[in-house]
Protein backbone atom coordinates (compact mmCIF):
# COMPACT_ATOMS: atom_id res chain seq x y z
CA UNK A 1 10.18 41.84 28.74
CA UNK A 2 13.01 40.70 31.07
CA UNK A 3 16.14 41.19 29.54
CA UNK A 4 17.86 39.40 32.01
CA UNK A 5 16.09 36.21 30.89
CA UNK A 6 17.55 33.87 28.55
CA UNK A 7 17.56 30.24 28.11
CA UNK A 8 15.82 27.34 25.88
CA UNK A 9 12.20 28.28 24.92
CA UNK A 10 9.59 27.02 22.40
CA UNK A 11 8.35 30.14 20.81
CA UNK A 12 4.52 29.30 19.15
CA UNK A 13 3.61 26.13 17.53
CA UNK A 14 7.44 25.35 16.53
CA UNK A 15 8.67 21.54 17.28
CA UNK A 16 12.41 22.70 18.51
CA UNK A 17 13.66 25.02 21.20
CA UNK A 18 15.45 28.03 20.11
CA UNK A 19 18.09 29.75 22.52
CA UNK A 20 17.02 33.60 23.59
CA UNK A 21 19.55 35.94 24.50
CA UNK A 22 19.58 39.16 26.76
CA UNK A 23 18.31 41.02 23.62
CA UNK A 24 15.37 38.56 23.38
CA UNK A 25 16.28 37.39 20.02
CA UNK A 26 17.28 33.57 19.07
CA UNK A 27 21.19 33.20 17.31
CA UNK A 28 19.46 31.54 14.57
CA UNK A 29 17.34 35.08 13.47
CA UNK A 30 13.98 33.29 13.25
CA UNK A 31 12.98 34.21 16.51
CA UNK A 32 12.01 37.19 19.19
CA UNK A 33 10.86 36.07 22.39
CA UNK A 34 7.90 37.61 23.45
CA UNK A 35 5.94 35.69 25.75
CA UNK A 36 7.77 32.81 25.12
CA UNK A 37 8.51 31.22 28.51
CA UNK A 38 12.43 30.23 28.55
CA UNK A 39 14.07 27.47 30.77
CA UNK A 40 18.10 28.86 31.81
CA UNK A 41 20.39 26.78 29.66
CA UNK A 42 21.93 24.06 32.79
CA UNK A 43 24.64 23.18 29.32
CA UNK A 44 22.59 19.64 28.33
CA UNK A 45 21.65 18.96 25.05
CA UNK A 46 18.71 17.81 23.42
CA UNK A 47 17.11 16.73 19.95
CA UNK A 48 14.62 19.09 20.33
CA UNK A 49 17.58 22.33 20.48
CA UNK A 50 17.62 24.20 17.15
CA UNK A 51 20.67 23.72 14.97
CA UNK A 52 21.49 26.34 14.00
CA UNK A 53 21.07 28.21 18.28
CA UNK A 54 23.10 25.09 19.40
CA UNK A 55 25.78 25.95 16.65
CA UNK A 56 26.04 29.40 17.50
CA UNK A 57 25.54 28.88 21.27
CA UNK A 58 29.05 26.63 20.76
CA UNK A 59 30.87 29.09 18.99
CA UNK A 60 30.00 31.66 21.56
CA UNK A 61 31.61 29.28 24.06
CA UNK A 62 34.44 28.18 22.70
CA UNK A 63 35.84 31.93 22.19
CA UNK A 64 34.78 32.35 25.70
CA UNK A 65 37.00 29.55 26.59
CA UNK A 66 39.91 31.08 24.80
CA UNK A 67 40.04 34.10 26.39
């Protein structure tokens, strides 16, 4: 596994993308990538993004932001 790739990926048979991290794992905690193909995150959004990723994924940002 590459840890260096993350991004939006559709692990399985699942209908929404979940967000994988350097550690492989999705910020929601239902997922692990692996062989999940992931597409880097270019910062759109879509219906099909997870929730509960997209949630955390904003969070993440906005205390980036604030440093």
């Amino acid at each position: 596994m590459d840890v260096d790739e993350t991004g939006w990926g559709f692990p399985g048979l699942v209908g929404k993308a979940h967000w994988f991290g350097p550690d492989g794992r999705s910020p929601c905690g239902r997922w692990a990538r692996l062989r999940t193909h992931v597409m880097p995150d270019d910062g759109s959004r879509s219906p099909d993004d997870c929730t509960a990723c997209r949630r955390k994924l904003d969070v993440q940002e906005a205390r980036k932001g604030r440093r």
